[in-house]
C-alpha atoms as a PDB file:
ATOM      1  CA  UNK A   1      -2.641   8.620-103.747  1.00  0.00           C
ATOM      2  CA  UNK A   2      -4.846   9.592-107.011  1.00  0.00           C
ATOM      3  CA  UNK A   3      -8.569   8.997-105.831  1.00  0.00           C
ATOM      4  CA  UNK A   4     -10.636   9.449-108.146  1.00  0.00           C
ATOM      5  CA  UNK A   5     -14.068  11.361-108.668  1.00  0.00           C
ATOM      6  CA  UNK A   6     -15.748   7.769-109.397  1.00  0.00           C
ATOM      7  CA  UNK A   7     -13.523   6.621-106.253  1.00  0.00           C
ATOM      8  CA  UNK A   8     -15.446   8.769-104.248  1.00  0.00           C
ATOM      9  CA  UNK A   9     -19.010   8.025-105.287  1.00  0.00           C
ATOM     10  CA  UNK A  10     -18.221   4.134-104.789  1.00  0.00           C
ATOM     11  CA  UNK A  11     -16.729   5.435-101.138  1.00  0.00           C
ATOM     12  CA  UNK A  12     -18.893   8.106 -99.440  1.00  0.00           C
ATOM     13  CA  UNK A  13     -22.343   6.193 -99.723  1.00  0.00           C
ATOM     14  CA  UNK A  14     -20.564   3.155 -98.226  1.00  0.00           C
ATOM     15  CA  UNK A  15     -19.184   5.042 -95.411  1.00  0.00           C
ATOM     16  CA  UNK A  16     -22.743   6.814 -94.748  1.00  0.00           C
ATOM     17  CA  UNK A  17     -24.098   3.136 -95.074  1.00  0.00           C
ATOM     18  CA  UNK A  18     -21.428   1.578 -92.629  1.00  0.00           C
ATOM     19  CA  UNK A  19     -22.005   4.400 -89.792  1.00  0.00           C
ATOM     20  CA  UNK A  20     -25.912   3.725 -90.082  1.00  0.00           C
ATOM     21  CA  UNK A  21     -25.361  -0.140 -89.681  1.00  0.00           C
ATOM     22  CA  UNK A  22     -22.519   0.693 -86.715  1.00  0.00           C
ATOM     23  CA  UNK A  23     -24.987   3.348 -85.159  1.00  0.00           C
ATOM     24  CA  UNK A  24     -27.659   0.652 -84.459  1.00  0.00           C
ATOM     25  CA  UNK A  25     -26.337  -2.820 -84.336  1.00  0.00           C
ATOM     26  CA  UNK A  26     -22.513  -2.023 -84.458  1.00  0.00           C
ATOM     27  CA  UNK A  27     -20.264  -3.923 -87.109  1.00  0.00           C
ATOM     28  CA  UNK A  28     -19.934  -1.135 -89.729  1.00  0.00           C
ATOM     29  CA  UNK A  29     -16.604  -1.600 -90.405  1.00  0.00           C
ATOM     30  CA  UNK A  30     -17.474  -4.796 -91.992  1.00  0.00           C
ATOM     31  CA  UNK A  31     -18.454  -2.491 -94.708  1.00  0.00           C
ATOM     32  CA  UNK A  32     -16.456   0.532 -94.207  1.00  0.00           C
ATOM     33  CA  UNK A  33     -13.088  -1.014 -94.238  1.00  0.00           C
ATOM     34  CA  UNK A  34     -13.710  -3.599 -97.478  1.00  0.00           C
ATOM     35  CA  UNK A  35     -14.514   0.167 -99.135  1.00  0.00           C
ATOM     36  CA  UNK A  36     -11.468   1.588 -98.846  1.00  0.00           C
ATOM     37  CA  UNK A  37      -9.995  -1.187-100.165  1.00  0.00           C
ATOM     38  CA  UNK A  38     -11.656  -1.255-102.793  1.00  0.00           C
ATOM     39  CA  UNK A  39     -10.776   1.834-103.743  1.00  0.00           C
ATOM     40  CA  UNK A  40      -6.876   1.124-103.998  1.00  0.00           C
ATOM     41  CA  UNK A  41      -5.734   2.079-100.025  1.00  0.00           C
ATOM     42  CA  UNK A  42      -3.033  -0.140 -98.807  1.00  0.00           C
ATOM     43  CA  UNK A  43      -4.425  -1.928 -96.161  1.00  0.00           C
ATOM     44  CA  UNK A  44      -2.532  -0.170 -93.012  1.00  0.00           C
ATOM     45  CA  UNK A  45      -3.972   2.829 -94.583  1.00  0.00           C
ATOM     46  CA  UNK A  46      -7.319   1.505 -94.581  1.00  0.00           C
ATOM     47  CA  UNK A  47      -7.149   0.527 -91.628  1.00  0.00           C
ATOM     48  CA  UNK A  48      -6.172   3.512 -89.944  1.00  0.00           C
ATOM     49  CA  UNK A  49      -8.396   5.920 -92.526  1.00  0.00           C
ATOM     50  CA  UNK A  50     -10.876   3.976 -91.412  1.00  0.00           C
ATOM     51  CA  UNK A  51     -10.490   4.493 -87.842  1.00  0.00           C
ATOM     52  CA  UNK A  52     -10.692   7.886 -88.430  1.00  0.00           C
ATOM     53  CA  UNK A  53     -13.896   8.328 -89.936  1.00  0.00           C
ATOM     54  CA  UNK A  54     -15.671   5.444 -87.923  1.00  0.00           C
ATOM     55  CA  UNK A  55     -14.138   7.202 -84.710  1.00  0.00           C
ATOM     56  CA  UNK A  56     -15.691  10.822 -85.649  1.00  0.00           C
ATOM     57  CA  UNK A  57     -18.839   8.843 -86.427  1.00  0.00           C
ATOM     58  CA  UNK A  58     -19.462   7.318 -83.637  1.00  0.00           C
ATOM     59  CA  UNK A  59     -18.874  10.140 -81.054  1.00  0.00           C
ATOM     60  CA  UNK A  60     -22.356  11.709 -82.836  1.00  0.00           C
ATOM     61  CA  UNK A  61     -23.777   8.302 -81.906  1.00  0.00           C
ATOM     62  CA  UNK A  62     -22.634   8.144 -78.066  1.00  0.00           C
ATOM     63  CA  UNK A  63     -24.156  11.986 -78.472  1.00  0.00           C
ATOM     64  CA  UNK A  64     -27.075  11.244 -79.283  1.00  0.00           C
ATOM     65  CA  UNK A  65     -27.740   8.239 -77.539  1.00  0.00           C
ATOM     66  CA  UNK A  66     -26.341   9.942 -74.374  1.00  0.00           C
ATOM     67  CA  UNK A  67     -29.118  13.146 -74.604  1.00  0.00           C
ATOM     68  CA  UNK A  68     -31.734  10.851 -75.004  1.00  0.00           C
ATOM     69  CA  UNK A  69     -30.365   8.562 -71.349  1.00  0.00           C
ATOM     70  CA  UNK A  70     -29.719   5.168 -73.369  1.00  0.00           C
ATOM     71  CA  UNK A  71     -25.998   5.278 -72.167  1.00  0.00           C
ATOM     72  CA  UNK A  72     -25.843   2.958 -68.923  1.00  0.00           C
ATOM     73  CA  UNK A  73     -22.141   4.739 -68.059  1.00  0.00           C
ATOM     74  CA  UNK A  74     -22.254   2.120 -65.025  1.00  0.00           C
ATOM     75  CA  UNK A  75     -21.930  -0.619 -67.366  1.00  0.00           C
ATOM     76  CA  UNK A  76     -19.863   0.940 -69.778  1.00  0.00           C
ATOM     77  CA  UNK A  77     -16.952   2.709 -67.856  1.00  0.00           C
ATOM     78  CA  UNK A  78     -15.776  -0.876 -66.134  1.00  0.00           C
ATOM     79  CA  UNK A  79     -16.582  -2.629 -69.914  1.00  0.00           C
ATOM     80  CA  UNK A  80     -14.412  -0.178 -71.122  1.00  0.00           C
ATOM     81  CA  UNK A  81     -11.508  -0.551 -68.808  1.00  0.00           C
ATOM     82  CA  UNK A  82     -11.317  -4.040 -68.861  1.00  0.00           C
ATOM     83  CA  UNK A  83     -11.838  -4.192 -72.798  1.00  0.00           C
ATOM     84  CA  UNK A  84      -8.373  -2.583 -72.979  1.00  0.00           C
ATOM     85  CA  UNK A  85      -6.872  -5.218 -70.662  1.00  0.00           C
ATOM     86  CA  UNK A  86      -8.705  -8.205 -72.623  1.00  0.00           C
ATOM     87  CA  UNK A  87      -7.611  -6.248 -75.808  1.00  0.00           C
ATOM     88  CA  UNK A  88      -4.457  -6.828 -75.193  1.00  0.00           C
ATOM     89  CA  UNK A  89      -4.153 -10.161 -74.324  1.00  0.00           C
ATOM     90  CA  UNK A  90      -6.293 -10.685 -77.456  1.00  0.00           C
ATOM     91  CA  UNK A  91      -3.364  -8.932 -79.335  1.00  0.00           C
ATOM     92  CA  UNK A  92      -0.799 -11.322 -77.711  1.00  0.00           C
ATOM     93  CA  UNK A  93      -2.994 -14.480 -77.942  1.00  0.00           C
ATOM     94  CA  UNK A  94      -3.324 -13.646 -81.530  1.00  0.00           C
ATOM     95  CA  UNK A  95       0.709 -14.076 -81.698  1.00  0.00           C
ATOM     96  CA  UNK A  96       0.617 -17.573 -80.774  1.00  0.00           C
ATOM     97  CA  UNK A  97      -2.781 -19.006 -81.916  1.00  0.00           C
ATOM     98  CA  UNK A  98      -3.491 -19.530 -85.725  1.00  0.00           C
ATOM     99  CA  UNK A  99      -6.836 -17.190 -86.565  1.00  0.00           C
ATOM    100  CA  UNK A 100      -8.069 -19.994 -88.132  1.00  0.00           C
ATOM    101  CA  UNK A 101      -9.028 -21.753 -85.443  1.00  0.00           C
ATOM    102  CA  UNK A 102     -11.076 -18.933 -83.884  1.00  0.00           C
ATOM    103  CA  UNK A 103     -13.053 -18.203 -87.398  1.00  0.00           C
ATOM    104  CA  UNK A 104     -14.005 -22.233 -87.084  1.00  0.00           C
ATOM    105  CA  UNK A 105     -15.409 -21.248 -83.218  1.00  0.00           C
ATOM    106  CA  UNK A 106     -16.680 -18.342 -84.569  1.00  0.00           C
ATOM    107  CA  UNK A 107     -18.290 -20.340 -87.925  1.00  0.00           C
ATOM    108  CA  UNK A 108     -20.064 -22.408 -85.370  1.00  0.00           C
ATOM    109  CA  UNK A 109     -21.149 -19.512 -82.944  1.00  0.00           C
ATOM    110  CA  UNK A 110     -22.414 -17.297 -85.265  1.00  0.00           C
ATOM    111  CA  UNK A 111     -25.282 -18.644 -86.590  1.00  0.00           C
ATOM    112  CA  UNK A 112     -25.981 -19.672 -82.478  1.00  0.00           C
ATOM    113  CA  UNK A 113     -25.845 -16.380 -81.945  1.00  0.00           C
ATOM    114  CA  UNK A 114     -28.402 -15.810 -85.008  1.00  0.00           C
ATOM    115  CA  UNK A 115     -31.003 -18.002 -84.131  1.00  0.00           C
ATOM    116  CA  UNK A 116     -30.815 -16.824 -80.039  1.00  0.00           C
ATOM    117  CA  UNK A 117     -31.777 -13.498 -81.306  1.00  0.00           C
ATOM    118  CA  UNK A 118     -34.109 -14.430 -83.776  1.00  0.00           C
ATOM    119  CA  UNK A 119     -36.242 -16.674 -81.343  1.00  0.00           C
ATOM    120  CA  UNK A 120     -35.619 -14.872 -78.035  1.00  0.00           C
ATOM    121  CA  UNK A 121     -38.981 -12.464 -77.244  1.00  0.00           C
ATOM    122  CA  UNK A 122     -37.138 -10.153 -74.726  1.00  0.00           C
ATOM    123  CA  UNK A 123     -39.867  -8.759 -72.108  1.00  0.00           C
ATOM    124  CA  UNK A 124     -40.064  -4.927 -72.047  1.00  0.00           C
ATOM    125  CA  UNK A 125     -37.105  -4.243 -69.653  1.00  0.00           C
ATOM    126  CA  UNK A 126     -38.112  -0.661 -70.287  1.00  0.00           C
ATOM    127  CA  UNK A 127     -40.250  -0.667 -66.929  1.00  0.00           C
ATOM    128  CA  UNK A 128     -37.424  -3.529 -64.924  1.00  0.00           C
ATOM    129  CA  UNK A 129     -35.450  -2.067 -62.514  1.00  0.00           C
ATOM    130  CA  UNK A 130     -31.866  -2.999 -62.510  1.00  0.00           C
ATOM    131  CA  UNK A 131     -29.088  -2.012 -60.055  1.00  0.00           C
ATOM    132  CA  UNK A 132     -25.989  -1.031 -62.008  1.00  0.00           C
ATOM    133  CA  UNK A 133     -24.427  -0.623 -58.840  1.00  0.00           C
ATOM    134  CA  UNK A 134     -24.968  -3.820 -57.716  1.00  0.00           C
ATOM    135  CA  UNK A 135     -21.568  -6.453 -57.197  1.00  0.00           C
ATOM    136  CA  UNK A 136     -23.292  -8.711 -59.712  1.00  0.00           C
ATOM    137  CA  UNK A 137     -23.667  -6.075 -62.420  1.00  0.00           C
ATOM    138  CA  UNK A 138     -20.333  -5.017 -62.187  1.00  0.00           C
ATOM    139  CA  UNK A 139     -18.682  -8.375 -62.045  1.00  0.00           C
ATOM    140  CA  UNK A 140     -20.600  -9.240 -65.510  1.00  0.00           C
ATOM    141  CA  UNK A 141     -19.802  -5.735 -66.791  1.00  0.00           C
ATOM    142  CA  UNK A 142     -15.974  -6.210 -66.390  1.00  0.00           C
ATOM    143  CA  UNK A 143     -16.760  -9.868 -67.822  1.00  0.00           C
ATOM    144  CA  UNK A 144     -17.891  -8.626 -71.085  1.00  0.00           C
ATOM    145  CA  UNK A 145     -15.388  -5.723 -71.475  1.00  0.00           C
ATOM    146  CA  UNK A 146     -12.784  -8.453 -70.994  1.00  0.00           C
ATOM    147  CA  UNK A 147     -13.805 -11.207 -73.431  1.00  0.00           C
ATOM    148  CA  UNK A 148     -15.597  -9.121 -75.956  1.00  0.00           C
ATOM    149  CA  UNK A 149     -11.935  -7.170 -75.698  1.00  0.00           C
ATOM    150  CA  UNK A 150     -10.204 -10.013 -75.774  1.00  0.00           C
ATOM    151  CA  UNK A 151     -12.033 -10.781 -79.037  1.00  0.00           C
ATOM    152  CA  UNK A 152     -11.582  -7.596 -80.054  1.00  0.00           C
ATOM    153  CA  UNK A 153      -7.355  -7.433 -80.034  1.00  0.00           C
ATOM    154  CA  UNK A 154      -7.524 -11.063 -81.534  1.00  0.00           C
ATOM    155  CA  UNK A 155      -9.664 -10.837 -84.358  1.00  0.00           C
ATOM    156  CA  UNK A 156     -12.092  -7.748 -84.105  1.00  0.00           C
ATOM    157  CA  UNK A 157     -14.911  -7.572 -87.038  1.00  0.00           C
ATOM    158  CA  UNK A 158     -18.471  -7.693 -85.209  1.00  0.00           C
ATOM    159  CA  UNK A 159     -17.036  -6.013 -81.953  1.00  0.00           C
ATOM    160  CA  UNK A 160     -19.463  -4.202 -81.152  1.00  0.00           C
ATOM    161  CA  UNK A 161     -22.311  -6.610 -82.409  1.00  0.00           C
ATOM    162  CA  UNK A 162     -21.486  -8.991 -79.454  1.00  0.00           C
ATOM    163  CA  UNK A 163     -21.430  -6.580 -76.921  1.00  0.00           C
ATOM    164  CA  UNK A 164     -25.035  -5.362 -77.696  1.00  0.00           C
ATOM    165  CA  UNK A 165     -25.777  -9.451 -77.834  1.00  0.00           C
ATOM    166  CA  UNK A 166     -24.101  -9.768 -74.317  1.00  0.00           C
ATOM    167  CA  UNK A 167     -25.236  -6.969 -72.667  1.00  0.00           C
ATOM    168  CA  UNK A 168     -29.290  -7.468 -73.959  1.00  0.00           C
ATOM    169  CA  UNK A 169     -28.455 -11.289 -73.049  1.00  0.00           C
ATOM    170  CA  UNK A 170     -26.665 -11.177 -68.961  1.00  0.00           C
ATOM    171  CA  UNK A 171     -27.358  -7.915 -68.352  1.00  0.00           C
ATOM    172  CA  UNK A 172     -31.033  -7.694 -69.431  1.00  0.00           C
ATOM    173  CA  UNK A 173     -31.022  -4.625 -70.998  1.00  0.00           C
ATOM    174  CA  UNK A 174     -33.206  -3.382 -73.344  1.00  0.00           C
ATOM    175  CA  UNK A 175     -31.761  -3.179 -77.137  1.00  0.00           C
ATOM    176  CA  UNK A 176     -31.205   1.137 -77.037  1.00  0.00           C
ATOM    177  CA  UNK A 177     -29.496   1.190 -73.713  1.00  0.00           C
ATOM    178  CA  UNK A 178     -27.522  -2.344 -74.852  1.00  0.00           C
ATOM    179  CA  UNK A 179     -26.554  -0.304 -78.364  1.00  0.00           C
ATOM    180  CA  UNK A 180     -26.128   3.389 -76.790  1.00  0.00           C
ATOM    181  CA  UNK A 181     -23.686   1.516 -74.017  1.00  0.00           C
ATOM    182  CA  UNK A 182     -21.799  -0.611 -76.739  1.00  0.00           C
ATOM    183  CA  UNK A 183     -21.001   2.416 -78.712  1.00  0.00           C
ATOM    184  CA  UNK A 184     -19.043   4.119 -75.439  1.00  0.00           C
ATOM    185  CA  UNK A 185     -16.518   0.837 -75.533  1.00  0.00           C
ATOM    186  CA  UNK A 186     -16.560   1.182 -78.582  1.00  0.00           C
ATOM    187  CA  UNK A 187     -15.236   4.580 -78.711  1.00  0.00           C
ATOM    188  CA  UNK A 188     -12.992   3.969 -76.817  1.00  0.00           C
ATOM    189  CA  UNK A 189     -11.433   1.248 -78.353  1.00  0.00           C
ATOM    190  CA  UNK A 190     -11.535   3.067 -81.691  1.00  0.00           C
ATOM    191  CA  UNK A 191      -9.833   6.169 -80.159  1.00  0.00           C
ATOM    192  CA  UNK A 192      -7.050   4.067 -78.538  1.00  0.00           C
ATOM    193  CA  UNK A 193      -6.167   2.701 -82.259  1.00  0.00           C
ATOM    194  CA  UNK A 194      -6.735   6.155 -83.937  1.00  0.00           C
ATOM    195  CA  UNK A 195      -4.017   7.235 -81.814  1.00  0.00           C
ATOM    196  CA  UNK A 196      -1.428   4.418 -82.444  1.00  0.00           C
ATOM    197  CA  UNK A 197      -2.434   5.105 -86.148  1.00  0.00           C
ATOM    198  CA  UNK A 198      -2.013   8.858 -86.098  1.00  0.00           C
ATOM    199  CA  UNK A 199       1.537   8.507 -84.377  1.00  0.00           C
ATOM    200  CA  UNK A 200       2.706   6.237 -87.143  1.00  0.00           C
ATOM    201  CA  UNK A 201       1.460   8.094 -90.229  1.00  0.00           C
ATOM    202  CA  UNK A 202      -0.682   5.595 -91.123  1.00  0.00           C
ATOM    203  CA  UNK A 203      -4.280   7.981 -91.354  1.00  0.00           C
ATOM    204  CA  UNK A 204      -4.605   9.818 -94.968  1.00  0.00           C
ATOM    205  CA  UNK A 205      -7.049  12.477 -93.995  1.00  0.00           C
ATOM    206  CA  UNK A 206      -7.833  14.369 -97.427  1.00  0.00           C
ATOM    207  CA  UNK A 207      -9.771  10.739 -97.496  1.00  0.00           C
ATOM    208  CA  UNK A 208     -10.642  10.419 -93.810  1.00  0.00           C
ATOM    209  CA  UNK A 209     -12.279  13.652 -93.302  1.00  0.00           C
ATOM    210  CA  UNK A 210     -14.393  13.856 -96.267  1.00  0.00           C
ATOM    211  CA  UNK A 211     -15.552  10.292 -95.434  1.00  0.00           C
ATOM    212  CA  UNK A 212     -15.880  11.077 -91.731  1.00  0.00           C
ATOM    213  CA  UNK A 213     -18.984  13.422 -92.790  1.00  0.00           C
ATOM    214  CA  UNK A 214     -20.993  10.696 -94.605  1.00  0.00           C
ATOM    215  CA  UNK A 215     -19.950   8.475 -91.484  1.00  0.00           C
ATOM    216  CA  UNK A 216     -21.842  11.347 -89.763  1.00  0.00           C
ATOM    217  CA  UNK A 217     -24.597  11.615 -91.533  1.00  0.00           C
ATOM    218  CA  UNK A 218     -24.507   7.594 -91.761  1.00  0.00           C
ATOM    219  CA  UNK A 219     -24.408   7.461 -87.051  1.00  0.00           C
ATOM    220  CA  UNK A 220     -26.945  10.207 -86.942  1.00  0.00           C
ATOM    221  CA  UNK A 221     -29.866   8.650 -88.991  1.00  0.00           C
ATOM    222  CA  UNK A 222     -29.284   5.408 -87.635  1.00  0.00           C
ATOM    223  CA  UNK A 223     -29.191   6.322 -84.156  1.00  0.00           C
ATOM    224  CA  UNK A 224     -32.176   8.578 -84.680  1.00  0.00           C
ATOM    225  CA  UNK A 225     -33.914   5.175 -85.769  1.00  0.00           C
ATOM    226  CA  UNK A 226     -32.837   3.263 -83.159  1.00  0.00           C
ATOM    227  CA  UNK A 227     -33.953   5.712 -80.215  1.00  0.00           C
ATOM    228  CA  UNK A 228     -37.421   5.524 -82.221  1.00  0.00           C
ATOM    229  CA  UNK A 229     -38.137   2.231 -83.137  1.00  0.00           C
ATOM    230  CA  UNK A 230     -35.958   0.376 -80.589  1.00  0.00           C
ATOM    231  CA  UNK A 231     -35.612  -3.446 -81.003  1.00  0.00           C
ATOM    232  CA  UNK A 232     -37.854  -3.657 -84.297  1.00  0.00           C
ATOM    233  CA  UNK A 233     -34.923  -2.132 -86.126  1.00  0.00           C
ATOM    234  CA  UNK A 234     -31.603  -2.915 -83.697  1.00  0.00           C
ATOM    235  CA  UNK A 235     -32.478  -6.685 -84.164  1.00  0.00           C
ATOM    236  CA  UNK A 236     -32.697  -6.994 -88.069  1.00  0.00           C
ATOM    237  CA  UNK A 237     -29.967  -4.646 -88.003  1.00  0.00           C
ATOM    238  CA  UNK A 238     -27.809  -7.106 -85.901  1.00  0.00           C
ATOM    239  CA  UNK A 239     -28.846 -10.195 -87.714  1.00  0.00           C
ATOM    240  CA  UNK A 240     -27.438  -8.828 -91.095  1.00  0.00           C
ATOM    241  CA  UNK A 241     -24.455  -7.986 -89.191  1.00  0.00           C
ATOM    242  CA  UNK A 242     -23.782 -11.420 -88.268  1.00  0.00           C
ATOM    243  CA  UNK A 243     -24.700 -12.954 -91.897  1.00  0.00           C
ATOM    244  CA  UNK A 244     -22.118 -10.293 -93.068  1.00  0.00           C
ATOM    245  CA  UNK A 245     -19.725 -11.714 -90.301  1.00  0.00           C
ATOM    246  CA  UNK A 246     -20.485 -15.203 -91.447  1.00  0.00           C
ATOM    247  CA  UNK A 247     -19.788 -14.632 -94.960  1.00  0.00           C
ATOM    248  CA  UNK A 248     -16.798 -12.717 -94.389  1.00  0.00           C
ATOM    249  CA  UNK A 249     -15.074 -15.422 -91.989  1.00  0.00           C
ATOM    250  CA  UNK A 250     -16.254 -18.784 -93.967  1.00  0.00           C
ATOM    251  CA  UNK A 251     -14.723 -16.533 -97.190  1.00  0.00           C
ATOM    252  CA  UNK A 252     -11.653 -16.360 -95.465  1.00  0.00           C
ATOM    253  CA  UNK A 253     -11.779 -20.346 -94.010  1.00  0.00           C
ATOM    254  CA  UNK A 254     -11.907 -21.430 -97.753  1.00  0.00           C
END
């Protein structure tokens, strides 16, 4: 493909911008992947470019976020395994059930979701002791990997969005431990798809690789910011996520 010079200055500071957003709240590729678009890609190339970048990206965030102990790995390693299970009966489900009808749930939902966050004050669960080992905390864990997986192979966009929501929400944790344990799943999940995408031929990485460092850039400022300022920054963060979301699925409705 010819990308341009101008190609690239429209791309790279989206990419940057999308791993910021995805490094504190999660849903960058609700910019990232529109960018690439944008510039031409095919969308199976998008797609998979865009793994690639967002999946380089966010190993700096799990880095990061795992130095400075907001990675509950307790939580995470049984979200993750049963994310891939839910994943792919999302995939399957999505086979048989028109998308539309989800993105009216999801129309509905969203805003829900919105105004929960918005109005919920959250007590400093910095100090609360919580067992992760506990039967109950597992049980929900595996819960959450499942649906939010399930959600994940059926439709995807704001993945990681609701599992920060759903973690801060049953599990009670605090917004940098919620976002630090999200991104693990998330890298996962992003990993799994690389691969499939790398196997078919699908990744264009004289694009990918140069975009992968502004992705970099992009996951370390913005989980820099959201080890310092904590919830005053994850929840605006989130909230624009979800009016992106909105927009995006009530787009596609009409």
């Amino acid at each position: 493909m010819n990308i341009t010079l101008m190609d690239k200055f429209i791309l790279f500071p989206l990419i940057f911008f999308a791993g910021f957003v995805d490094s504190i709240a999660g849903g960058g590729g609700l910019i990232s992947l529109p960018a690439y678009l944008f510039i031409g890609l095919p969308s199976h190339n998008a797609l998979a470019t865009n793994k690639l970048s967002s999946s380089i990206g966010t190993i700096i965030s799990v880095t990061r976020y795992a130095n400075n102990k907001a990675i509950i790995f307790e939580i995470g390693f049984f979200s993750v395994i049963f994310s891939f299970i839910g994943s792919f009966l999302g995939a399957k489900l999505a086979m048989f059930i028109p998308d539309n009808i989800l993105k009216i749930i999801l129309s509905i939902l969203i805003p829900l979701a919105a105004i929960l966050i918005f109005f919920r004050h959250n007590k400093d669960s910095s100090d609360k002791v919580i067992d992760y080992k506990a039967v109950k905390t597992i049980i929900i864990s595996c819960l959450i990997g499942f649906f939010i997986g399930m959600y994940d192979g059926f439709f995807g966009p704001g993945t990681g969005t609701f599992l920060i929501i759903t973690y801060v929400s049953f599990l009670s944790l605090d917004h940098v431990k919620a976002s630090g344990t999200a991104k693990i799943v998330n890298l996962a999940s992003n990993i799994s798809a690389l691969t499939a995408f790398i196997l078919g031929g699908k990744v264009l990485f004289s694009i990918g690789l140069p975009a992968a460092i502004f992705g970099i850039a992009g996951h370390w400022v913005g989980s820099g910011l959201a080890l310092k300022k904590g919830s005053k920054i994850i929840k605006p963060v989130i909230l624009i996520v979800l009016i992106l979301l909105f927009i995006k699925i009530i787009s596609d409705i009409i």
